[in-house]
Protein backbone atom coordinates (compact mmCIF):
# COMPACT_ATOMS: atom_id res chain seq x y z
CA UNK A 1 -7.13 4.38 -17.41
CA UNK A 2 -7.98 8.10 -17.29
CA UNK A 3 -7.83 9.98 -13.83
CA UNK A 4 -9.52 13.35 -13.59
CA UNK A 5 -7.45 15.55 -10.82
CA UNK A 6 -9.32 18.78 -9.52
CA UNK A 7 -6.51 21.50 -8.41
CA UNK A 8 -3.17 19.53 -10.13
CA UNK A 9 -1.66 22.98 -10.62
CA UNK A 10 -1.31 23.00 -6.78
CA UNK A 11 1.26 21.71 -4.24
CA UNK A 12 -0.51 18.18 -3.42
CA UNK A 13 -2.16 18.06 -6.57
CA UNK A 14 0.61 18.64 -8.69
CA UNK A 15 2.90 16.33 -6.50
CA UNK A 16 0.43 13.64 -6.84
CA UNK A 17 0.31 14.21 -11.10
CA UNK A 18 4.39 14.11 -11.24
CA UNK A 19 4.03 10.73 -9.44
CA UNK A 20 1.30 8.88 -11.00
CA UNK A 21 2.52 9.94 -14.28
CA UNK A 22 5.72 8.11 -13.31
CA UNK A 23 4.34 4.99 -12.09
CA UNK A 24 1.55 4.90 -14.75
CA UNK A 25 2.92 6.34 -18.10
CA UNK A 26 0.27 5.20 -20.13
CA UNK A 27 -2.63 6.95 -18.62
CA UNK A 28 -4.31 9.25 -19.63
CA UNK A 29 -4.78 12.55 -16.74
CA UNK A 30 -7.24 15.31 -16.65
CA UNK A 31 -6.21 18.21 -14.88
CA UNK A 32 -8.84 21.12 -13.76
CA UNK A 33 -7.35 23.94 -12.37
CA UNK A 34 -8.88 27.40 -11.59
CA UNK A 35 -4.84 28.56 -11.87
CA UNK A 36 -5.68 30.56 -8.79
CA UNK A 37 -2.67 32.50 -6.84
CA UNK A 38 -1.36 29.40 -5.60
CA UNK A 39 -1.66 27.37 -9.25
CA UNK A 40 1.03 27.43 -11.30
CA UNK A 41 0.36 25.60 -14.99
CA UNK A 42 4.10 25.59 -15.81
CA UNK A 43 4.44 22.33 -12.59
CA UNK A 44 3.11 20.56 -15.07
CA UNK A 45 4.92 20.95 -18.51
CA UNK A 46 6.52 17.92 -19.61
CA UNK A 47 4.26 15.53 -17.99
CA UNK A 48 1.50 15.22 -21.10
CA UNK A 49 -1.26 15.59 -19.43
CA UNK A 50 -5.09 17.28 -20.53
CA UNK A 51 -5.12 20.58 -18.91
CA UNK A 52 -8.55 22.36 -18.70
CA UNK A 53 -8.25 25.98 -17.18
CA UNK A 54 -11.34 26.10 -15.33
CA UNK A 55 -13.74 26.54 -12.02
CA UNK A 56 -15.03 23.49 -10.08
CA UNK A 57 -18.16 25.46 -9.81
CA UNK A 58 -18.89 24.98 -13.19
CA UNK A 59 -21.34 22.42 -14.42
CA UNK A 60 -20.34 22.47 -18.44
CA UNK A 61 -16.61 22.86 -17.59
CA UNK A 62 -16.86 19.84 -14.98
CA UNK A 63 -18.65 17.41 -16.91
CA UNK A 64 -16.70 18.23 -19.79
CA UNK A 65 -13.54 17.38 -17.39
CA UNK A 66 -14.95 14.56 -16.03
CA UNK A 67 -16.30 12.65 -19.22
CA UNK A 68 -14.99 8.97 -19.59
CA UNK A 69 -13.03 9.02 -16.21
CA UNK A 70 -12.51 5.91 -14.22
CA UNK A 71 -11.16 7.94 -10.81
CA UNK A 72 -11.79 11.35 -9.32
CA UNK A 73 -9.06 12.58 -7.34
CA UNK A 74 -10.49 15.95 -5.70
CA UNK A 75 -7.74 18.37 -4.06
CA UNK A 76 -9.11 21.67 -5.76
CA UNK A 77 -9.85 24.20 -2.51
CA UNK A 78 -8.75 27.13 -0.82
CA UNK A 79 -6.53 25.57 1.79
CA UNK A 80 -4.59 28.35 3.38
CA UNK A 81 -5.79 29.04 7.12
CA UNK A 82 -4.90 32.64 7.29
CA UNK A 83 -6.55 33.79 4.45
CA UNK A 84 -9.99 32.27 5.61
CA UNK A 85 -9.29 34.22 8.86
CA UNK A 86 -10.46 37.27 6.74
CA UNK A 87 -13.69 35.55 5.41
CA UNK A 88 -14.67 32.29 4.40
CA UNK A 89 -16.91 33.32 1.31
CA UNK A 90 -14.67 31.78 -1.58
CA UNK A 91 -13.54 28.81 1.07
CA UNK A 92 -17.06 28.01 0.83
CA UNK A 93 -17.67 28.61 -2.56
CA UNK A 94 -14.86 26.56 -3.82
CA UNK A 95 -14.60 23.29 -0.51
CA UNK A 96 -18.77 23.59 -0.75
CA UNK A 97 -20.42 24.21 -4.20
CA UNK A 98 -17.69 23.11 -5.98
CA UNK A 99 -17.55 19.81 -4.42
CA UNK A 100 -21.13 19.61 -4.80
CA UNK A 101 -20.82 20.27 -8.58
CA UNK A 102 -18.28 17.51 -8.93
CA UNK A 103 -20.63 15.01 -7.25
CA UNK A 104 -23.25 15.90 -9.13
CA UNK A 105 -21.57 15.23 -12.08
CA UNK A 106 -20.06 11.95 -11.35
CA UNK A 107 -24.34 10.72 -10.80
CA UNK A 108 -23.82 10.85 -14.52
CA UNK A 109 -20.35 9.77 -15.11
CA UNK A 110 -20.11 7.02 -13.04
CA UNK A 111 -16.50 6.73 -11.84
CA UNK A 112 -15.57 3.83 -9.64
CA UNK A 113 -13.98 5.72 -7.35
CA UNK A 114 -13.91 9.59 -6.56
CA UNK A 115 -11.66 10.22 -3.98
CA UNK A 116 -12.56 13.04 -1.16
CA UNK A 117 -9.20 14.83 -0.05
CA UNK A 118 -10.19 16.53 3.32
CA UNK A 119 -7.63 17.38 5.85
CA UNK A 120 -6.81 16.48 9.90
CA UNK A 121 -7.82 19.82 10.83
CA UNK A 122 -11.58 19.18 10.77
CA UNK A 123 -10.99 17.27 13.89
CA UNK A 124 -10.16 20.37 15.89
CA UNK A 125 -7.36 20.30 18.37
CA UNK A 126 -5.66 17.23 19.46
CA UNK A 127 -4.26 18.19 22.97
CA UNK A 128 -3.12 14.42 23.38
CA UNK A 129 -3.49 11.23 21.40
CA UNK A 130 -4.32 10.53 17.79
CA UNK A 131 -7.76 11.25 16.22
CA UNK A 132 -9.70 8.15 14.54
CA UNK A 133 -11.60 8.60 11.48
CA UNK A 134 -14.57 8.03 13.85
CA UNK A 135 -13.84 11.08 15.91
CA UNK A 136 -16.52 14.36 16.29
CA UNK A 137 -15.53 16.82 13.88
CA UNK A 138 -14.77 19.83 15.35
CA UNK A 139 -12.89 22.80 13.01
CA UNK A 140 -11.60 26.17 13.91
CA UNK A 141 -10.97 28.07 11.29
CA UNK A 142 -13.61 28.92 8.59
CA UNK A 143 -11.12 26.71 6.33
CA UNK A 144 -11.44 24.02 7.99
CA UNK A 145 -15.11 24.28 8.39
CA UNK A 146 -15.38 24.54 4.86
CA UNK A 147 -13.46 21.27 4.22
CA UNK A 148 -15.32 19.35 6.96
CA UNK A 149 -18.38 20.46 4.86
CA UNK A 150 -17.20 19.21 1.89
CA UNK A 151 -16.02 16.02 3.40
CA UNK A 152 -19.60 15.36 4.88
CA UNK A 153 -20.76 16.37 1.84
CA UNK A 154 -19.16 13.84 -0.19
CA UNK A 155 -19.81 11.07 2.56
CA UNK A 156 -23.84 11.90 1.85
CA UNK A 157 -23.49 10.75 -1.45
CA UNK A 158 -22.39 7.61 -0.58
CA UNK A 159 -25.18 6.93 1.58
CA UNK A 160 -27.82 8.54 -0.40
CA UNK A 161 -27.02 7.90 -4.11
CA UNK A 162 -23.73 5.05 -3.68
CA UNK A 163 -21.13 7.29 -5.46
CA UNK A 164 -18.22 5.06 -4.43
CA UNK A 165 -16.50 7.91 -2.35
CA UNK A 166 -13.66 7.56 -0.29
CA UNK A 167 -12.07 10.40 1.50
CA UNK A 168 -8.75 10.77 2.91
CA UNK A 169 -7.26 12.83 5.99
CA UNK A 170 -3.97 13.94 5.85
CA UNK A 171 -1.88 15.84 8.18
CA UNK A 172 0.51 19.22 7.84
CA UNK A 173 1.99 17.83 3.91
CA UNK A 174 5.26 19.20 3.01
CA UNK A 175 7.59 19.24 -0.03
CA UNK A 176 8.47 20.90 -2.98
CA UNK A 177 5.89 23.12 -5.19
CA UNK A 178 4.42 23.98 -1.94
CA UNK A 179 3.03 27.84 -2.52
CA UNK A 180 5.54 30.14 0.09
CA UNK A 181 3.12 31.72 2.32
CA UNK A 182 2.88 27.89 4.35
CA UNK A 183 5.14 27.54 7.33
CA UNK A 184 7.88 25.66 5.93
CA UNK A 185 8.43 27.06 2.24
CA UNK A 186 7.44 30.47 4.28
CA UNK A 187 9.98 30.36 6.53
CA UNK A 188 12.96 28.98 4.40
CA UNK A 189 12.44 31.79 2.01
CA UNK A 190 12.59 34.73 4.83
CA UNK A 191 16.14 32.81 5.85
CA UNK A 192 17.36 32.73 2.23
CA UNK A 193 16.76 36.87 2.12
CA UNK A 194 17.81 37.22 5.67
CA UNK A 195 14.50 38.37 6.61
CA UNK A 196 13.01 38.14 9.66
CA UNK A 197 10.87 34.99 10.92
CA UNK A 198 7.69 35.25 12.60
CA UNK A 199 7.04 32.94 15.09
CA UNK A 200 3.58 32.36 16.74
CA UNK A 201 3.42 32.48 20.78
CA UNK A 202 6.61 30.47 22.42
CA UNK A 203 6.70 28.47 18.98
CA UNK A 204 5.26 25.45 20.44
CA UNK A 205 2.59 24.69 18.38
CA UNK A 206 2.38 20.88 17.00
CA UNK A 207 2.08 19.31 14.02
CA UNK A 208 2.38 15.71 12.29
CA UNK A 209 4.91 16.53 9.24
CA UNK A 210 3.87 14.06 6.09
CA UNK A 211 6.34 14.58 3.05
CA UNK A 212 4.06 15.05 -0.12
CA UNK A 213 5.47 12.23 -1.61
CA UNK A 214 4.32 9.70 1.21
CA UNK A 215 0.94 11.37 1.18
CA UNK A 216 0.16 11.30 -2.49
CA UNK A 217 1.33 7.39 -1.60
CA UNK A 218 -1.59 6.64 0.98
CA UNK A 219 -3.95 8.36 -1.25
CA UNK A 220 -3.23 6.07 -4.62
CA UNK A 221 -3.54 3.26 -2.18
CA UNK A 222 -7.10 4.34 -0.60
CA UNK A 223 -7.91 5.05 -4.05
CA UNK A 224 -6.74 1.72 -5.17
CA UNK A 225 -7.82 -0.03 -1.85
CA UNK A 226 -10.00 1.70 0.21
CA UNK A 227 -13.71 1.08 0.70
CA UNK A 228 -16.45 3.24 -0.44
CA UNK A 229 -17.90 5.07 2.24
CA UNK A 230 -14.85 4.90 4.55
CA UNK A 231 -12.32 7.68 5.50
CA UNK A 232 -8.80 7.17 5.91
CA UNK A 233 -6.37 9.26 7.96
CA UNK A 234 -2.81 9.97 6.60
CA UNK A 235 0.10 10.88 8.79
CA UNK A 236 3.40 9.88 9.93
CA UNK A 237 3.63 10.55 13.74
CA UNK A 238 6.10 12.94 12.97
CA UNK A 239 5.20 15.46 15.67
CA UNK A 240 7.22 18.68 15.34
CA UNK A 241 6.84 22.31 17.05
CA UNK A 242 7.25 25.69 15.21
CA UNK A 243 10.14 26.64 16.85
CA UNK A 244 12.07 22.92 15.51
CA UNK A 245 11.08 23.28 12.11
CA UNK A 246 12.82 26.85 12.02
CA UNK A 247 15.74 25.95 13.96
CA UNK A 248 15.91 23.32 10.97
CA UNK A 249 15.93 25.60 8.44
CA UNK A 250 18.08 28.42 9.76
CA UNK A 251 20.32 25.56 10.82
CA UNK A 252 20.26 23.83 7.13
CA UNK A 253 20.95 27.55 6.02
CA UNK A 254 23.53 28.63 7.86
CA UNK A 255 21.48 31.44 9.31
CA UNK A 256 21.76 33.13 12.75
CA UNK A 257 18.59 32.45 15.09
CA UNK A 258 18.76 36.62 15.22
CA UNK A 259 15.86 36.22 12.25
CA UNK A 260 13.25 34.39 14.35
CA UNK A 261 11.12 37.44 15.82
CA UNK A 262 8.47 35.58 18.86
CA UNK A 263 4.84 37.42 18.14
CA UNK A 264 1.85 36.94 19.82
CA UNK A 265 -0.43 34.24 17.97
CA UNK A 266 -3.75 35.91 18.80
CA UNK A 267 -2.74 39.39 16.89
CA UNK A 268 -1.49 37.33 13.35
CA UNK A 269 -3.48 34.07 13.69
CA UNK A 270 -6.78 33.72 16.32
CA UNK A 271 -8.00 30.60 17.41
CA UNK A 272 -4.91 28.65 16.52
CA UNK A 273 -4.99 25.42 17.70
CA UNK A 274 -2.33 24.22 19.40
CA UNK A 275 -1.87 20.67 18.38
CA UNK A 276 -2.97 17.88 15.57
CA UNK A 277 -2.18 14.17 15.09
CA UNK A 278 -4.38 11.59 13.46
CA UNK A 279 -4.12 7.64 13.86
CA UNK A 280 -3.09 6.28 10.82
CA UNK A 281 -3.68 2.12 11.33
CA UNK A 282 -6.82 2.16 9.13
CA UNK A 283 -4.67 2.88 5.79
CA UNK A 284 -1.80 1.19 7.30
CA UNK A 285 -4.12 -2.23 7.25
CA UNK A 286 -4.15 -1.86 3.73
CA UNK A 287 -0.66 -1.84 2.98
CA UNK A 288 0.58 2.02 3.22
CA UNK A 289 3.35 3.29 5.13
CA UNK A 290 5.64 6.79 5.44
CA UNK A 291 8.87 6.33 4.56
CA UNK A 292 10.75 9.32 4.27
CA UNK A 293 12.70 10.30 7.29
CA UNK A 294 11.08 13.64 9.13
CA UNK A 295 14.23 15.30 9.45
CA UNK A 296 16.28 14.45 6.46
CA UNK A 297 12.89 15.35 3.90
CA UNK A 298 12.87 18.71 5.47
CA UNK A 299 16.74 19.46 4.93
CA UNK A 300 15.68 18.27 1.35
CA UNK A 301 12.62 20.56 0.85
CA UNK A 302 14.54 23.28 2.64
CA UNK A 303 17.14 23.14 -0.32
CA UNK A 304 14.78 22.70 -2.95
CA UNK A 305 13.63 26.30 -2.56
CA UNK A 306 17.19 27.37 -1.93
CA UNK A 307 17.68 26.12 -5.65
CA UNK A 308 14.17 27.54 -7.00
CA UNK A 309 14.57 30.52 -6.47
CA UNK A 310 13.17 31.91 -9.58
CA UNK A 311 9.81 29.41 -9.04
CA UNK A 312 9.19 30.79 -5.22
CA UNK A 313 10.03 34.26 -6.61
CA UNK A 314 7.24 34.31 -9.12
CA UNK A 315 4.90 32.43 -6.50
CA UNK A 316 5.24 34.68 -4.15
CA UNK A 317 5.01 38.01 -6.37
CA UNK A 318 1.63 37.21 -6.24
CA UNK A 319 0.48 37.81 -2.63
CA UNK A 320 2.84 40.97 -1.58
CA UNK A 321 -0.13 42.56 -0.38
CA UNK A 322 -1.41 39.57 1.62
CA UNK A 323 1.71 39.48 3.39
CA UNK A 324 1.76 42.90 3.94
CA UNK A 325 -1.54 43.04 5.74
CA UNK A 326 -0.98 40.00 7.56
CA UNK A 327 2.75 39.94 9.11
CA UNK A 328 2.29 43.87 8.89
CA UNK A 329 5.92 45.12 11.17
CA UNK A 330 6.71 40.90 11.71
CA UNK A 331 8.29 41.00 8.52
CA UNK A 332 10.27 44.01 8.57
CA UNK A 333 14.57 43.61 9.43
């Protein structure tokens, strides 16, 4: 079988490579990565796979990708919600007319499945409950309007040309590989340097906490599984508040709770919603379930970086003067 993978040189994407290519030796994967800030080509050496350095918003370079592929796994996109805060032009660029350049392409190709990899956050805020895959869409950040886009997007080819799409919804991933301006790989690396911690509002923001490993699981088996046309949330009602996931890690770390600094949320993130969770039965019909443990995956991830530190370092040499303008004073001892 041969897989083509938009964005493997990222966190989820790169996860999901390292795992198939375990399970499946013998086939054969594509990889198309832009190698943007948050790629990194060297996750992937050892694993024998096709690498093509190139934009999703290329026609030759995506056809040329795609050619003779059976699935389309589609992760490539700008998915970091602060950036977007400072304009959504290349979210929209890459979630939109890249997405659209992929479909268009597999018209010709003809995979039998090209999987959609959206995100819970085009639902909006969940003050309460669990959002269905039936839900209103309703995003709040230009990211997530741009991947709500390309999610509808998708879902209009099934209906008007049949691609056999399926898209997936997962919630707040974590796990190794994970680019170090996200919460968790952000904050374990400010402990590690005995830096200081920013912490939105009281810290009491919500999330559902999926281990990468667990998510790139429900996505082989809505791949595998799922119906064309249909959506499929994945989380693991693992609901955990800012200020818990850095007690964690100063607590995994040995660190004094002197590093978490309490800012206001409206002067380093606006609009941030307070709370997401997403009803996972529909996947869990077809035979998925999490099973890593919330707290002991974190303690793991949280000592993966401690023992990367060369990997995070060169990550995060990338971006010193997006953290500058962002955290600004927040990150200063």
């Amino acid at each position: 079988m041969k897989l083509l993978v938009t964005g493997g040189a990222g966190f989820i994407g790169t996860n999901f490579v390292r795992r198939w290519r375990e399970h499946y030796a013998g086939d054969t994967l594509v990889v198309l990565d832009k190698l943007t800030y948050a790629g990194c080509r060297e996750n992937l050496d050892g694993l024998g796979v096709e690498f093509i350095h190139g934009d999703i918003c290329d026609e030759e370079t995506v056809r040329r990708a795609m050619d003779g592929c059976e699935f389309v796994v589609h992760f490539a996109a700008e998915s970091h919600v602060d950036r977007s805060l400072y304009g959504g032009a290349e979210f929209l660029r890459t979630s939109v007319n890249g997405t659209y350049t992929l479909l268009e392409a597999a018209r010709v190709v003809q995979p039998s499945r090209f999987l959609m990899i959206s995100t819970d956050e085009v639902y909006g805020p969940v003050p309460s409950g669990h959002s269905l895959e039936t839900d209103e869409l309703l995003p709040s950040s230009p990211y997530a309007a741009s991947k709500a886009a390309a999610d509808r997007l998708a879902f209009s080819y099934f209906i008007t040309h049949k691609l056999p799409v399926v898209i997936t919804r997962s919630s707040n991933n974590y796990g190794p590989y994970q680019y170090p301006e996200k919460q968790l790989p952000f904050f374990t690396t400010q402990a590690i340097d005995d830096q200081p911690i920013p912490i939105y509002g009281d810290g009491g923001a919500y999330r559902d906490w999926l281990h990468v490993d667990d998510n790139c699981a429900g996505v082989e088996v809505a791949l595998r599984r799922g119906e064309p046309g249909q959506v499929y949330n994945i989380g693991a009602y693992n609901q955990r508040s800012i200020i818990e996931n850095a007690r964690l890690i100063l607590d995994e770390l040995g660190k004094p709770e002197a590093l978490l600094r309490f800012v206001e949320s409206e002067s380093i993130r606006p609009g941030h919603d307070v709370r997401y969770s997403v009803d996972c039965q529909k996947l869990q019909a077809l035979g998925w379930q999490p099973e890593i443990e919330v707290e002991a995956g974190l303690r793991a991830v949280v000592r993966w970086y401690a023992d990367h530190r060369d990997w995070w370092e060169m990550m995060r040499a990338r971006s010193k003067e997006f953290f500058a303008r962002h955290y600004g004073g927040h990150l200063k001892g």
